[in-house]
C-alpha atoms as a PDB file:
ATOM      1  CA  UNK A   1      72.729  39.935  34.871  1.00  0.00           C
ATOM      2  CA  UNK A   2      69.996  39.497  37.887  1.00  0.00           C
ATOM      3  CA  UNK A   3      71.188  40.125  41.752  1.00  0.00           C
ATOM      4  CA  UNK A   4      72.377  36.990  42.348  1.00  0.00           C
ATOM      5  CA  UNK A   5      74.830  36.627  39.948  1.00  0.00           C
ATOM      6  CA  UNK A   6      76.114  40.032  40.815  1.00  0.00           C
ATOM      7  CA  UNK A   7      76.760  38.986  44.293  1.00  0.00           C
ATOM      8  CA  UNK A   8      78.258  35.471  43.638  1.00  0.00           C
ATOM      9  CA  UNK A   9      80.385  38.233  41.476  1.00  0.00           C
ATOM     10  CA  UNK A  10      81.161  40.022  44.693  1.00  0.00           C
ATOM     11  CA  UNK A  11      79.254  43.082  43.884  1.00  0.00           C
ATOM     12  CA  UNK A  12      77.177  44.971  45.864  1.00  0.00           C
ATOM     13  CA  UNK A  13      73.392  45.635  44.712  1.00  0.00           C
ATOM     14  CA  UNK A  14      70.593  47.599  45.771  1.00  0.00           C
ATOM     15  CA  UNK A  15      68.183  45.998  48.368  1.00  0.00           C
ATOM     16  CA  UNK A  16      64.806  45.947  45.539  1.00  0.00           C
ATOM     17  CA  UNK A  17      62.585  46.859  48.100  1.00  0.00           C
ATOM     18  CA  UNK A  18      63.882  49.730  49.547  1.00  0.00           C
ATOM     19  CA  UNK A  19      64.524  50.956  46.186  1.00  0.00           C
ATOM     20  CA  UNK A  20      61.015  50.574  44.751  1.00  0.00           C
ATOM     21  CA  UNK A  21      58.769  51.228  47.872  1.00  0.00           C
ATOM     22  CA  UNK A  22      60.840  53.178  49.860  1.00  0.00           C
ATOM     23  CA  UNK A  23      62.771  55.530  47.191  1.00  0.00           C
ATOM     24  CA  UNK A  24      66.339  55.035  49.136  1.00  0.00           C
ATOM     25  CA  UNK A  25      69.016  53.067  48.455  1.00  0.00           C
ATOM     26  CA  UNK A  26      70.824  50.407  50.925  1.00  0.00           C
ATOM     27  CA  UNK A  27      73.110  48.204  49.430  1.00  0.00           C
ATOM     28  CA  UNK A  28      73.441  44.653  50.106  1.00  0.00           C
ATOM     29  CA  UNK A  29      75.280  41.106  49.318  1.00  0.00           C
ATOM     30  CA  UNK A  30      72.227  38.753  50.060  1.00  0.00           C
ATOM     31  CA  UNK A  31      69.909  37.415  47.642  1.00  0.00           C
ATOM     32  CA  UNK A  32      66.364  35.791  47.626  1.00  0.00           C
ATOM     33  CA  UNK A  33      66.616  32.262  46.818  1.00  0.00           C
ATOM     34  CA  UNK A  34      63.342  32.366  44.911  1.00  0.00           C
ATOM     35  CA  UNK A  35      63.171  35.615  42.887  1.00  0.00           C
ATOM     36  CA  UNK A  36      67.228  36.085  43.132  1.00  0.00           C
ATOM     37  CA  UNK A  37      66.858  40.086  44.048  1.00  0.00           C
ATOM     38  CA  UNK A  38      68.437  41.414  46.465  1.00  0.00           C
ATOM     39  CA  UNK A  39      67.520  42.057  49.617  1.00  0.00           C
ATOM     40  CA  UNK A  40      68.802  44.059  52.894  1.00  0.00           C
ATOM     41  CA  UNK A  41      70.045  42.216  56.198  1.00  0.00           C
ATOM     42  CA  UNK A  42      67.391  41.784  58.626  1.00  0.00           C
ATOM     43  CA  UNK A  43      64.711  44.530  57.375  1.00  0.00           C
ATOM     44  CA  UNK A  44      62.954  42.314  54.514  1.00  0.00           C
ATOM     45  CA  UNK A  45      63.991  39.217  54.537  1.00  0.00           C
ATOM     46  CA  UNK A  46      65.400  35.724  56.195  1.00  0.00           C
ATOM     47  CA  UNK A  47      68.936  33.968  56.253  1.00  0.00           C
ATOM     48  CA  UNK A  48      69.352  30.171  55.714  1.00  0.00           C
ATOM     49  CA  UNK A  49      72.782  31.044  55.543  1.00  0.00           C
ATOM     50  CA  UNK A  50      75.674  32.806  53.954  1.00  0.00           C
ATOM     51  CA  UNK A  51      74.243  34.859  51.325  1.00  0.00           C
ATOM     52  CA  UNK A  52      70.848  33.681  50.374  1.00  0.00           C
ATOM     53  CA  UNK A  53      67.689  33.514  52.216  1.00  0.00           C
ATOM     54  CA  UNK A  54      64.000  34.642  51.308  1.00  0.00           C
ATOM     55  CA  UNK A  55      62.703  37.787  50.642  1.00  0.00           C
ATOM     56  CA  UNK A  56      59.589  39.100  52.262  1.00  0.00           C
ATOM     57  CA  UNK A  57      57.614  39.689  49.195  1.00  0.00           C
ATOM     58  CA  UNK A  58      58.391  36.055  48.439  1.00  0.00           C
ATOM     59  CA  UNK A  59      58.019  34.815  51.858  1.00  0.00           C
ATOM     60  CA  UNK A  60      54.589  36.246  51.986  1.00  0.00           C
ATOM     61  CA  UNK A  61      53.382  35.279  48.429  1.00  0.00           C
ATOM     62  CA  UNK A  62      53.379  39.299  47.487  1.00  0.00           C
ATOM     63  CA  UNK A  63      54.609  38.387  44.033  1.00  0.00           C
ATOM     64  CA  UNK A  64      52.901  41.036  42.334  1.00  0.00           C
ATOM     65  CA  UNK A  65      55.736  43.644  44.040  1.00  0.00           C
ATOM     66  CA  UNK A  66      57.954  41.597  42.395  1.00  0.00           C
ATOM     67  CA  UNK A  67      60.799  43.326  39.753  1.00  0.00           C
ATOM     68  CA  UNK A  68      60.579  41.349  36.563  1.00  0.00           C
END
């Protein structure tokens, strides 16, 4: 099960790239609307409203940071 479908769940999940390039954890209920992780408010990423948005990495073509 990816991010988004945790969310639309009502979970929380882990903001991907504080995780991998930062080593903390923040949790979070938005989601990129092209890769579907998720993403913390206002650090690394952009609402179009309610939950979704776009990611930085995506945002900024960084695909290769990416999770799989």
């Amino acid at each position: 099960m990816n991010d988004k479908e945790k969310i639309e769940r009502g979970k929380f999940v882990n903001c991907y790239i504080c995780e991998n390039m930062f080593l903390r954890i923040r949790q979070t209920k938005r989601y990129c609307n092209k890769c579907e992780n998720g993403f913390c408010e206002g650090e690394h990423g952009s609402f179009t409203g309610g939950n979704i948005g776009v990611c930085v990495c995506c945002n900024t073509k960084l695909k290769a940071f990416l999770k799989k």
